[in-house]
PDB file of N, CA and C in Angstrom:
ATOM      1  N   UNK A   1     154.921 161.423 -37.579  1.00  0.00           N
ATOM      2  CA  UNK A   1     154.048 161.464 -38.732  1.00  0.00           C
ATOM      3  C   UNK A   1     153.107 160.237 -38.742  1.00  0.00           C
ATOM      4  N   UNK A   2     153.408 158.588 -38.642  1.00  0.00           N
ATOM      5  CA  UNK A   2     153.007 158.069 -38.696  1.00  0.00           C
ATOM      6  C   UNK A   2     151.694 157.708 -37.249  1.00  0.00           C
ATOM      7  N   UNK A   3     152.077 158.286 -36.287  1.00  0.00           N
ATOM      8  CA  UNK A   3     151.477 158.629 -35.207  1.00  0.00           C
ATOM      9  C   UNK A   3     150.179 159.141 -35.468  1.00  0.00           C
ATOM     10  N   UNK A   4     150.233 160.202 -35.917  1.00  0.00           N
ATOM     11  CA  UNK A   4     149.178 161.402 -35.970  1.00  0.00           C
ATOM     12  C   UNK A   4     148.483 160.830 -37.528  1.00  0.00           C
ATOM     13  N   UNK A   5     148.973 159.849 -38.249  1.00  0.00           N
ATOM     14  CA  UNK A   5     147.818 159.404 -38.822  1.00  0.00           C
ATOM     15  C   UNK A   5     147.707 158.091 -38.594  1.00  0.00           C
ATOM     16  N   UNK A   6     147.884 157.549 -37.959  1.00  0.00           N
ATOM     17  CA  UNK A   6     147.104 156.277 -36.866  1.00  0.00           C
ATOM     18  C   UNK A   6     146.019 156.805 -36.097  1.00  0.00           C
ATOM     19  N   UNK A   7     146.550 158.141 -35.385  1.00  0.00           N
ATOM     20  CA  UNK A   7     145.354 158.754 -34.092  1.00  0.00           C
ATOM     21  C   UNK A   7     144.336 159.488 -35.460  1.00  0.00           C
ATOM     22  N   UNK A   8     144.461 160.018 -36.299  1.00  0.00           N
ATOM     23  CA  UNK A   8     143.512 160.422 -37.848  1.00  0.00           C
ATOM     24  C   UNK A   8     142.510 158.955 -37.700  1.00  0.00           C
ATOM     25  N   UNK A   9     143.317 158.239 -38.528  1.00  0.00           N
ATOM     26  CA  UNK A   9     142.940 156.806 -38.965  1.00  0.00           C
ATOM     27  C   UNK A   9     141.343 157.043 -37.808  1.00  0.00           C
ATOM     28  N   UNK A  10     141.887 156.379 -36.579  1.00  0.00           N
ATOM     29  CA  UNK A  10     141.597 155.860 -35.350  1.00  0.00           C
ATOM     30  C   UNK A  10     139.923 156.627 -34.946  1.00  0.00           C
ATOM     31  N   UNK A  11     140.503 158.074 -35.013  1.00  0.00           N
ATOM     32  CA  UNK A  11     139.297 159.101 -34.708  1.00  0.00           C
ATOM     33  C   UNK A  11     138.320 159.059 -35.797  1.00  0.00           C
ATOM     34  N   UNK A  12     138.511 158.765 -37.051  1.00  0.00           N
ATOM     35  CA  UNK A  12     137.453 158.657 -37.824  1.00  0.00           C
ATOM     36  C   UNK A  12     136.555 157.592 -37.696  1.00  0.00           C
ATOM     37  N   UNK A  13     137.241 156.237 -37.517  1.00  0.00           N
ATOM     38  CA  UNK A  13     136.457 155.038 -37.020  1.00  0.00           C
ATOM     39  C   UNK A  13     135.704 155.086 -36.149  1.00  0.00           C
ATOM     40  N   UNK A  14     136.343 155.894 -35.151  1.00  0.00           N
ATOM     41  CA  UNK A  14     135.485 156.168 -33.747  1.00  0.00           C
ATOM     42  C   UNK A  14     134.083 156.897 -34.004  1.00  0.00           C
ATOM     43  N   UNK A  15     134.331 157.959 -34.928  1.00  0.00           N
ATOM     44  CA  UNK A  15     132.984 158.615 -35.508  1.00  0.00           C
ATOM     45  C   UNK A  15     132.144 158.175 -36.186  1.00  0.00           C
ATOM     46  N   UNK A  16     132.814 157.097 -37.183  1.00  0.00           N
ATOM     47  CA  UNK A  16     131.777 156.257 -37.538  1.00  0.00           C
ATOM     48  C   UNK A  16     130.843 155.135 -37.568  1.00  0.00           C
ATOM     49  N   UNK A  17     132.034 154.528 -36.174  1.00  0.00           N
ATOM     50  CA  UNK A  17     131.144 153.731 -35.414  1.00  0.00           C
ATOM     51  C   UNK A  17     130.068 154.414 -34.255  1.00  0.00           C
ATOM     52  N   UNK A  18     130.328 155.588 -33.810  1.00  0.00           N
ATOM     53  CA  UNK A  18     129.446 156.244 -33.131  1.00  0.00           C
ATOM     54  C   UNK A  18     127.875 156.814 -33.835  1.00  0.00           C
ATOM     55  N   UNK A  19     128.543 157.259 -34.881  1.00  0.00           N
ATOM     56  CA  UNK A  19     127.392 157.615 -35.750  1.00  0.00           C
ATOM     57  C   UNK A  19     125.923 156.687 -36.641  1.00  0.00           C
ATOM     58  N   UNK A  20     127.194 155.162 -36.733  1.00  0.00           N
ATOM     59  CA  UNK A  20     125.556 153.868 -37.003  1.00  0.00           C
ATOM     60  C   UNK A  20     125.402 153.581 -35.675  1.00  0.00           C
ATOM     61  N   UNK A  21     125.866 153.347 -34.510  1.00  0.00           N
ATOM     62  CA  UNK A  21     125.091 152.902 -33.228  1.00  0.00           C
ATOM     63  C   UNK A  21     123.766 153.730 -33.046  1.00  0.00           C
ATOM     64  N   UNK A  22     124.227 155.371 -33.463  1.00  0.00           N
ATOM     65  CA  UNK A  22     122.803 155.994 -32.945  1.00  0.00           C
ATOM     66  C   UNK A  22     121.937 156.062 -34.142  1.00  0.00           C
ATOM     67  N   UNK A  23     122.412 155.886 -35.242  1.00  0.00           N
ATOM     68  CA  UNK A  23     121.437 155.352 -36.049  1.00  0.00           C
ATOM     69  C   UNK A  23     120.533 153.872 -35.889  1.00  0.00           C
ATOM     70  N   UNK A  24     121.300 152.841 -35.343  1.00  0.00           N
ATOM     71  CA  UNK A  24     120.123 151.795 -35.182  1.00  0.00           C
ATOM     72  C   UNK A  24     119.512 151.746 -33.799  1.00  0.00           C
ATOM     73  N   UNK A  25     119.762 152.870 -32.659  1.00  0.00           N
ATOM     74  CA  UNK A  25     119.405 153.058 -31.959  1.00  0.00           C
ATOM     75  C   UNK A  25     118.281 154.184 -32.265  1.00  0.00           C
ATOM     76  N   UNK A  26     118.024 154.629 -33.048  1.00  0.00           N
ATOM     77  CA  UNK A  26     117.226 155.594 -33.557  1.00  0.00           C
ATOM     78  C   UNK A  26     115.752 154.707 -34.442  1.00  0.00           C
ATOM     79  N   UNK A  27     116.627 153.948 -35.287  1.00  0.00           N
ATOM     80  CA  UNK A  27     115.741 152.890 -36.258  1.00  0.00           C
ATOM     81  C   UNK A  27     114.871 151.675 -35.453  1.00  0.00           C
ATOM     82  N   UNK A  28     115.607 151.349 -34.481  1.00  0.00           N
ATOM     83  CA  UNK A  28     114.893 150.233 -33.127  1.00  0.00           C
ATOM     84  C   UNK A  28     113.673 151.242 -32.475  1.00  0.00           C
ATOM     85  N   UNK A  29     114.258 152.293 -32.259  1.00  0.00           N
ATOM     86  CA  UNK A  29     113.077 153.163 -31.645  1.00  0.00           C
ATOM     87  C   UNK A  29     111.931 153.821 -32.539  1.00  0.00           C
ATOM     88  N   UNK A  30     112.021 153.976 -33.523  1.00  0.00           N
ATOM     89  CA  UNK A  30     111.109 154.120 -34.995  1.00  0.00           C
ATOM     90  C   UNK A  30     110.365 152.635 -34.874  1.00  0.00           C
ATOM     91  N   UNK A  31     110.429 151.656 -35.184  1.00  0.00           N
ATOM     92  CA  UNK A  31     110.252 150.695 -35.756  1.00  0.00           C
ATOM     93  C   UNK A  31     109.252 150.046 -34.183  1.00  0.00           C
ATOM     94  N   UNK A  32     110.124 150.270 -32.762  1.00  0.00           N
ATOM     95  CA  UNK A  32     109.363 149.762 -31.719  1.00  0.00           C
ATOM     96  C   UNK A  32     107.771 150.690 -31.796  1.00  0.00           C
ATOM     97  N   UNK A  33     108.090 152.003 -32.266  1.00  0.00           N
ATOM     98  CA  UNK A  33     106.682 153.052 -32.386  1.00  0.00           C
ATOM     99  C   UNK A  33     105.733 152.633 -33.311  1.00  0.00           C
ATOM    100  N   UNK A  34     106.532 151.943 -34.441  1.00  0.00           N
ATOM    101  CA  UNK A  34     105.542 151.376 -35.707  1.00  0.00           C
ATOM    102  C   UNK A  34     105.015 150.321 -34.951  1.00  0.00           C
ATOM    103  N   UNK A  35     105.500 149.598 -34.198  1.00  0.00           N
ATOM    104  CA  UNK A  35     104.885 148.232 -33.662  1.00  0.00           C
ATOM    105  C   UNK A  35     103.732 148.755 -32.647  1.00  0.00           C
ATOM    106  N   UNK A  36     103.976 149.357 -31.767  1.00  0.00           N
ATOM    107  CA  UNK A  36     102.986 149.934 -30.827  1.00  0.00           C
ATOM    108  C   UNK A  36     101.985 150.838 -31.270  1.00  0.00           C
ATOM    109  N   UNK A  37     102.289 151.422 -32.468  1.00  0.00           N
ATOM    110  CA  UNK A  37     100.681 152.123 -33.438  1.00  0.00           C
ATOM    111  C   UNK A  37      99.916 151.322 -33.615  1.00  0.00           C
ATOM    112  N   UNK A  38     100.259 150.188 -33.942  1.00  0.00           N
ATOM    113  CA  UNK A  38      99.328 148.421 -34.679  1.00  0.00           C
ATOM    114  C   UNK A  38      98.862 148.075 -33.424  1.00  0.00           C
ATOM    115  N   UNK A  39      99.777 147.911 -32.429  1.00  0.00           N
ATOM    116  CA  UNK A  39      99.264 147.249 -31.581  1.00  0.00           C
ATOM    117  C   UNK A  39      98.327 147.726 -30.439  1.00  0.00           C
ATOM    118  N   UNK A  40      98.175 149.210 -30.529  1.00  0.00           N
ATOM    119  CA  UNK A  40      97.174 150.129 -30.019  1.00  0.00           C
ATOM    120  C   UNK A  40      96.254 150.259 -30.622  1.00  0.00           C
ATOM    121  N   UNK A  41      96.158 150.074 -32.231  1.00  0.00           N
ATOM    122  CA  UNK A  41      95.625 150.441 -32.294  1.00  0.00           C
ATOM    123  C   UNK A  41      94.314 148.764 -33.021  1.00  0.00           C
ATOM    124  N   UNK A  42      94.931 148.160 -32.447  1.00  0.00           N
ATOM    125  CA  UNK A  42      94.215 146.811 -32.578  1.00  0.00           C
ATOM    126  C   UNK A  42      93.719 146.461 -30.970  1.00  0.00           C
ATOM    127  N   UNK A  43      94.035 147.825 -30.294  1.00  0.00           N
ATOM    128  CA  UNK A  43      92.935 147.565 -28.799  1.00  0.00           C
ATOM    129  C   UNK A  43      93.870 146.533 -27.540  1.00  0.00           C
ATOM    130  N   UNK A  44      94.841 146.472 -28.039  1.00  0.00           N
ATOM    131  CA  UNK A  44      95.648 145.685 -26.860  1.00  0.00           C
ATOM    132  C   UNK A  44      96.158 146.622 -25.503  1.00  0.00           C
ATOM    133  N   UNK A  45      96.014 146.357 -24.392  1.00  0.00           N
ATOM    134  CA  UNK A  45      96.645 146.856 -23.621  1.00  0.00           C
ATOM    135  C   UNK A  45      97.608 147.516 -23.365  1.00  0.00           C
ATOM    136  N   UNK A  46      97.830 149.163 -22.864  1.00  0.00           N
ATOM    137  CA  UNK A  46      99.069 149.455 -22.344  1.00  0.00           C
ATOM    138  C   UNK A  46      99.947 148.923 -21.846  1.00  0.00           C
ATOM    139  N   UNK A  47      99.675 148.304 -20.960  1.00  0.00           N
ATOM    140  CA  UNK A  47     100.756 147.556 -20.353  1.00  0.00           C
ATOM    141  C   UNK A  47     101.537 146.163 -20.984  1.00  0.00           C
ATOM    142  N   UNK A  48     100.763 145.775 -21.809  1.00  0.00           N
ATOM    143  CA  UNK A  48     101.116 144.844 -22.911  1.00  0.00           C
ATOM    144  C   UNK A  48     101.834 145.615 -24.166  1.00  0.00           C
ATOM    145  N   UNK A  49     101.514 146.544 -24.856  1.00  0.00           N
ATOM    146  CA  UNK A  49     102.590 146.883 -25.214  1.00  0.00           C
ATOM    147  C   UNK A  49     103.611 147.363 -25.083  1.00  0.00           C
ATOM    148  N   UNK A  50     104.105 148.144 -24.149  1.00  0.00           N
ATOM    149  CA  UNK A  50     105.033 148.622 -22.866  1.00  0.00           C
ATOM    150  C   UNK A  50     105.887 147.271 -22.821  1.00  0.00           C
ATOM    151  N   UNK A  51     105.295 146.029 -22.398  1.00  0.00           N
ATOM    152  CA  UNK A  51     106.040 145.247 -21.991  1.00  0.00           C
ATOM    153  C   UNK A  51     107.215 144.529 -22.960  1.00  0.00           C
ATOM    154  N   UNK A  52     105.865 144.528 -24.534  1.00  0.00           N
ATOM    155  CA  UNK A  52     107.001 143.798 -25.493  1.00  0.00           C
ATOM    156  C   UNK A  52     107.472 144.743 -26.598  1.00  0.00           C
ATOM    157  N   UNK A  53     107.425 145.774 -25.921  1.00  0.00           N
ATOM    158  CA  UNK A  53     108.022 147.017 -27.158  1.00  0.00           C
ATOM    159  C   UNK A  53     109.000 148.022 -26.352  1.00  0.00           C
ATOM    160  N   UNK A  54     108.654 147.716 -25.085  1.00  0.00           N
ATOM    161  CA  UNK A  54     110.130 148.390 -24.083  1.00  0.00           C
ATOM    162  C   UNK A  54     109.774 149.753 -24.356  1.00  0.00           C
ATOM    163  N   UNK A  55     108.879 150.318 -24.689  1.00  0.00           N
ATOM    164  CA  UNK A  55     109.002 152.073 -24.596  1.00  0.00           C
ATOM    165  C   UNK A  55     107.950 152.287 -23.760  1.00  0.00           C
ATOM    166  N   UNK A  56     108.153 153.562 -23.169  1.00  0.00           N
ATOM    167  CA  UNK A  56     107.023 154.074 -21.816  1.00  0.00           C
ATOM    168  C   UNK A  56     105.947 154.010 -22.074  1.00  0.00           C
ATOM    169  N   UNK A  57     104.743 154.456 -21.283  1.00  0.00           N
ATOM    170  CA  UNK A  57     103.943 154.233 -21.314  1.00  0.00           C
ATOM    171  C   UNK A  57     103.173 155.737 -21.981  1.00  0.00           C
ATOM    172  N   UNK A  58     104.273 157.092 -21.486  1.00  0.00           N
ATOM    173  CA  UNK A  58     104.010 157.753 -22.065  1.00  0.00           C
ATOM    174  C   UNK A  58     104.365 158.264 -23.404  1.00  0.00           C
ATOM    175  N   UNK A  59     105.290 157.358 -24.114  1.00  0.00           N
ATOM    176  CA  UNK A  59     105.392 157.273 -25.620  1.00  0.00           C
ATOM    177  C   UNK A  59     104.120 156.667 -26.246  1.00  0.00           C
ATOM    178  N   UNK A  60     103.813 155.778 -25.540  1.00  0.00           N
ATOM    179  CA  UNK A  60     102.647 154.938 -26.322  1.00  0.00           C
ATOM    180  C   UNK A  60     101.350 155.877 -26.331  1.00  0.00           C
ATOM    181  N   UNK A  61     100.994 156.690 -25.065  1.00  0.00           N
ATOM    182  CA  UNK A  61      99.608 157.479 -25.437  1.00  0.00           C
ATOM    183  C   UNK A  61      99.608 158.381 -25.964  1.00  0.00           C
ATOM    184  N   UNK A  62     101.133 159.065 -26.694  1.00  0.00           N
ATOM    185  CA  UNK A  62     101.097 159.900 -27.395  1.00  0.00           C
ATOM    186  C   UNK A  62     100.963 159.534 -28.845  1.00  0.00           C
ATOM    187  N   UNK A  63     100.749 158.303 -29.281  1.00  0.00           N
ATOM    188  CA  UNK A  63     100.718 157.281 -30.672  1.00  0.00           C
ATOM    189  C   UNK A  63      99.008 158.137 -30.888  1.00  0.00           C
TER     190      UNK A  63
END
């Protein structure tokens, strides 16, 4: 009994630590797109923003 709600316990944590990782992995990638709209659209280089916003090159020309 006490088993099977330790492995309960255990599996829920697991889900909910799985579930904010891809949330701020989701919010970093929102937020890197907000940065690279500004920064495209203030005429800076592809390859400059690519470099300090880490997303492709074909995320950025789709901004």
């Amino acid at each position: 009994m006490y088993d099977s709600s330790l492995k309960y316990k255990w599996d829920n944590k697991n889900v909910v630590d799985y579930a904010w990782q891809e949330g701020m992995e989701k919010g970093e990638y929102k937020k890197a797109l907000d940065i690279a709209r500004e920064m495209k659209k203030d005429g800076l280089p592809l390859a400059q923003i690519s470099k300090f916003t880490k997303l492709s090159a074909e995320d950025i020309e789709k901004l």
